[in-house]
Each structure stands twice: as structure tokens, then as C-alpha cells.
N, C-alpha and C. Protein backbone atom coordinates (compact mmCIF):
# COMPACT_ATOMS: atom_id res chain seq x y z
N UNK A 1 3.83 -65.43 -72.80
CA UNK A 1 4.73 -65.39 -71.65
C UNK A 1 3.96 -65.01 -70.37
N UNK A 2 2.72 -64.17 -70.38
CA UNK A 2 2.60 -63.66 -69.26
C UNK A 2 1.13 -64.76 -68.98
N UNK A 3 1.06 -65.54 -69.66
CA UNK A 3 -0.42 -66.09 -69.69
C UNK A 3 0.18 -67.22 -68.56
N UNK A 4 1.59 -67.65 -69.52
CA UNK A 4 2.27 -68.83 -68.71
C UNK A 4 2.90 -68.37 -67.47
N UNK A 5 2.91 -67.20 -66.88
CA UNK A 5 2.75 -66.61 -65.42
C UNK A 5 2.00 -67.14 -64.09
N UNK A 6 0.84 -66.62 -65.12
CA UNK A 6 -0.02 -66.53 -64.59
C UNK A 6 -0.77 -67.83 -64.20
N UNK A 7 -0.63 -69.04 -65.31
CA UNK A 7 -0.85 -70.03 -64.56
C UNK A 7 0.01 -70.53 -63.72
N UNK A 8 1.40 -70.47 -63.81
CA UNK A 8 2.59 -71.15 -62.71
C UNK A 8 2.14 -70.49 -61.53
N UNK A 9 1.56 -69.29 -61.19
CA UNK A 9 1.43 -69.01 -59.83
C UNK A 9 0.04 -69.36 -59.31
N UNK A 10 -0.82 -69.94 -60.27
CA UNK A 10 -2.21 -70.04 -59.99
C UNK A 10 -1.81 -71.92 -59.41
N UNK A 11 -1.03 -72.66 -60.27
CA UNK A 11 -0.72 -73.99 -59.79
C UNK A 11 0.11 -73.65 -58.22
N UNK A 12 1.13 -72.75 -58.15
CA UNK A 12 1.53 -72.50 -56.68
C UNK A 12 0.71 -72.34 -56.04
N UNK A 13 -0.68 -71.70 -56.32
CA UNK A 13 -1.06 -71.36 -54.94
C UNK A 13 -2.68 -72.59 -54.64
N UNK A 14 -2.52 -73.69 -55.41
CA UNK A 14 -3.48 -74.77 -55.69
C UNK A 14 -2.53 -75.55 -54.70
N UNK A 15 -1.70 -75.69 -54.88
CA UNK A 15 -0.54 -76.62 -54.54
C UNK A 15 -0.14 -76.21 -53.05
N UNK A 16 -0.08 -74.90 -52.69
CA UNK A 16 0.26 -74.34 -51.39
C UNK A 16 -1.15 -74.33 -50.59
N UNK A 17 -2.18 -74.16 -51.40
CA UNK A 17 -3.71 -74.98 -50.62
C UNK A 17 -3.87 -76.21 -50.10
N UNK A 18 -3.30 -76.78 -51.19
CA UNK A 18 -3.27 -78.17 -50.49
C UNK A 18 -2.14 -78.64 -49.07
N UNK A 19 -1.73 -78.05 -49.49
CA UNK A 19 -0.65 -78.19 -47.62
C UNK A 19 -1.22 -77.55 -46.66
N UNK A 20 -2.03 -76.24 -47.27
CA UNK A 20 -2.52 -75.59 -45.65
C UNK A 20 -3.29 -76.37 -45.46
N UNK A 21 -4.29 -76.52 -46.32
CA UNK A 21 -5.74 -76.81 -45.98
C UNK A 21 -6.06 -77.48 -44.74
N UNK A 22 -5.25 -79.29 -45.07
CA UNK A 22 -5.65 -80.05 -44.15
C UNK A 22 -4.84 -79.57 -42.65
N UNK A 23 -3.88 -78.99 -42.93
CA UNK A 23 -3.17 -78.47 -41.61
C UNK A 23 -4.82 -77.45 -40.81
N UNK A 24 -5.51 -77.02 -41.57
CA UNK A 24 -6.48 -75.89 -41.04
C UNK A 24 -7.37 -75.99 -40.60
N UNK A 25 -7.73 -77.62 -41.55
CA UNK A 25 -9.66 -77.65 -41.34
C UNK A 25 -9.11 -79.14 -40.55
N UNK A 26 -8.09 -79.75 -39.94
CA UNK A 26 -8.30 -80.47 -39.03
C UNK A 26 -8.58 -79.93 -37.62
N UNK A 27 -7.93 -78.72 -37.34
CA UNK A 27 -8.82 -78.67 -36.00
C UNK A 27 -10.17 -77.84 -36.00
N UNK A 28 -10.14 -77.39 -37.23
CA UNK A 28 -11.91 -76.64 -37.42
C UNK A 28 -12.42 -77.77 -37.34
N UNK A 29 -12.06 -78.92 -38.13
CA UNK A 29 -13.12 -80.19 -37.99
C UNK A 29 -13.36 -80.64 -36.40
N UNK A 30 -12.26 -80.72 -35.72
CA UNK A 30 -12.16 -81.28 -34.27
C UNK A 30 -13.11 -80.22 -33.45
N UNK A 31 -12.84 -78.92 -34.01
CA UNK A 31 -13.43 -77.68 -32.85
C UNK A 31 -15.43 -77.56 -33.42
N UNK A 32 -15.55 -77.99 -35.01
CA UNK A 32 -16.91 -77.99 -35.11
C UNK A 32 -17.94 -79.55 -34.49
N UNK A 33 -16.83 -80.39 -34.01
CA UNK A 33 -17.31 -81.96 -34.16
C UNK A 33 -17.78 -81.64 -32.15
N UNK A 34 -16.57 -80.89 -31.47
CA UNK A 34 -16.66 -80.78 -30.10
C UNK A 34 -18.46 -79.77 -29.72
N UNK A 35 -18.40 -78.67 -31.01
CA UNK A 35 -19.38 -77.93 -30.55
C UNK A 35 -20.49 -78.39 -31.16
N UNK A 36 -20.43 -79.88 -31.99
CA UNK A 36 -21.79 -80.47 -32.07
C UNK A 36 -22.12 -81.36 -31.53
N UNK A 37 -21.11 -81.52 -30.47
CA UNK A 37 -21.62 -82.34 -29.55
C UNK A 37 -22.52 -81.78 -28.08
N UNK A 38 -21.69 -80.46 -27.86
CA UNK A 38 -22.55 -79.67 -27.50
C UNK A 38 -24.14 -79.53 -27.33
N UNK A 39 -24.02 -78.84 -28.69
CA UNK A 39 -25.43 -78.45 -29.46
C UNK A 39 -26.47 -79.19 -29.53
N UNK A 40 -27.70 -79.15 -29.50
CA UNK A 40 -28.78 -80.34 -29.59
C UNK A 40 -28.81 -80.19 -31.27
């Protein structure tokens, strides 16, 4: 019982990664792409 816990919240929080993520690393991508343009 507690094994099967423990994975249902380990798939929630795989699953709730995947929604932030791209919400997160699109403007890290936009804000690292601006400061390598920058950069030599």
C-alpha cells in the first residue's frame, strides 16, 4: 500500500514537470539565446 503511494505521487510530480517545465525553460531558452548573442 505504501509502496503504491509512493509511486502515484512520484508519477504526479513527473507529470506536473512536464507542464512546468516547458512553461520555464522557454523563456530561460529565449533569455540564454538573447545573452548569447551578446557574448562573443
Amino acid at each position: 500500500m505504501k509502496e503504491d503511494n509512493t509511486k502515484r505521487r512520484l508519477i504526479y510530480i513527473v507529470h506536473n514537470q512536464k507542464t512546468i517545465l516547458p512553461t520555464f525553460f522557454k523563456p530561460l531558452a529565449k533569455f540564454c539565446h538573447r545573452v548569447g548573442k551578446v557574448l562573443p
